[in-house]
Protein backbone atom coordinates (compact mmCIF):
# COMPACT_ATOMS: atom_id res chain seq x y z
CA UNK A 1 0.00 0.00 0.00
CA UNK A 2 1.42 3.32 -0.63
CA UNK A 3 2.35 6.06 2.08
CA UNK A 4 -0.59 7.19 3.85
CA UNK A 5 -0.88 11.02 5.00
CA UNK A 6 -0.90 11.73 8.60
CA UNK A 7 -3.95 12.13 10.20
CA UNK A 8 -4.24 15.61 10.47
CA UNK A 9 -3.39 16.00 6.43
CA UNK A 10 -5.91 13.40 6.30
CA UNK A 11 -8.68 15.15 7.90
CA UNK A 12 -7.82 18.40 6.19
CA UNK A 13 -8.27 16.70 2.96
CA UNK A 14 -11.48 15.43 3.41
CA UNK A 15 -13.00 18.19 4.55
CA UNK A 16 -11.89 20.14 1.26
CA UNK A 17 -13.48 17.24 -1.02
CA UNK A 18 -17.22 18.52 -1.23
CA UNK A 19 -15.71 22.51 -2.03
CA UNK A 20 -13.08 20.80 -4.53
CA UNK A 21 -15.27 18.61 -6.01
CA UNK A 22 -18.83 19.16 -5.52
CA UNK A 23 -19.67 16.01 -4.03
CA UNK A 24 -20.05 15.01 -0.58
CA UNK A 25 -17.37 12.72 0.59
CA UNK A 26 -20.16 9.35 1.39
CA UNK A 27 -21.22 9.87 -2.40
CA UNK A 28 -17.25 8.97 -3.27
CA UNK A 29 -17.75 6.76 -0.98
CA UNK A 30 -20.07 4.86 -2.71
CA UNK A 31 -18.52 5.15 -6.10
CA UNK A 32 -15.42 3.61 -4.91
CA UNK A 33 -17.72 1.07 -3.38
CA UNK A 34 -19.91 0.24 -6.63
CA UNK A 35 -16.44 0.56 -8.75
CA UNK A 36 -14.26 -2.00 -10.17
CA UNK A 37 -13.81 -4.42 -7.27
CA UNK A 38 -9.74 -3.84 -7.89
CA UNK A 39 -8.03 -5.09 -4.95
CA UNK A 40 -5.30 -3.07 -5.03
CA UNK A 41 -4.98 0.63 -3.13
CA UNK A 42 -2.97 2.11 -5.63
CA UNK A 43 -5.40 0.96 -8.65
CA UNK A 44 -8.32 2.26 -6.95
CA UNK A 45 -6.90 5.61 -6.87
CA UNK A 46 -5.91 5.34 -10.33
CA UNK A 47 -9.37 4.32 -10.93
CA UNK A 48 -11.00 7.55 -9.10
CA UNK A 49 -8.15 9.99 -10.95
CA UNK A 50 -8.92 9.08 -14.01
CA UNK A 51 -12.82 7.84 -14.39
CA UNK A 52 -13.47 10.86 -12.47
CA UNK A 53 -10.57 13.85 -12.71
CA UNK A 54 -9.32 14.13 -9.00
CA UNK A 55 -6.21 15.12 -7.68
CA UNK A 56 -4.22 12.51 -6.45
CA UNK A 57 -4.23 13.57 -2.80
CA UNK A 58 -8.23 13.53 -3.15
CA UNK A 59 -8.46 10.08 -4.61
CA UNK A 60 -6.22 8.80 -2.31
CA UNK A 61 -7.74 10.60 0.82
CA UNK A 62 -11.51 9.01 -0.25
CA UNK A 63 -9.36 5.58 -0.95
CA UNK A 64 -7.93 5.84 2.79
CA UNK A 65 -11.02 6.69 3.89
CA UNK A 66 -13.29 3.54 2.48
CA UNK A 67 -10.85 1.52 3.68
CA UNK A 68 -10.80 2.94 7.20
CA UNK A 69 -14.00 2.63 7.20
CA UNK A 70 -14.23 -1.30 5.86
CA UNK A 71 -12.22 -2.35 8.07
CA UNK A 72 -14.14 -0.54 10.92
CA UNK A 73 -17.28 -2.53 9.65
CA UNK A 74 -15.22 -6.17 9.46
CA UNK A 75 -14.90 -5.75 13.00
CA UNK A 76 -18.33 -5.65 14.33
């Protein structure tokens, strides 16, 4: 997996997603979740970048993020 951002960089670029973008964060989200099923972080974010123009600190930010938030879900 590549180099994450620290937490706070994290954070900071989530919060700019919806301004940047003009999406809420959930709705990438969901289109990483209904999206190729590539298992692979780095080919996600390629996947986002490209099907859908994003920076490559956004892409990988919402990539981070769904998988944060996976793995949160696996263990309940």
């Amino acid at each position: 997996m590549s180099q994450i951002f620290s937490e706070e960089t994290h954070r900071n670029l989530l919060s700019r997603i919806p301004h940047c973008t003009g999406r809420e964060v959930r709705e990438w989200l969901r289109a990483v979740e209904e999206g190729p099923a590539f298992l692979r972080f780095d080919e996600k974010v390629s996947w986002l970048r490209s099907e859908h123009d994003l920076s490559y600190g956004h892409a990988k930010a919402i990539v981070h993020e769904y998988d944060l938030r996976r793995a949160a879900r696996n263990l309940l």
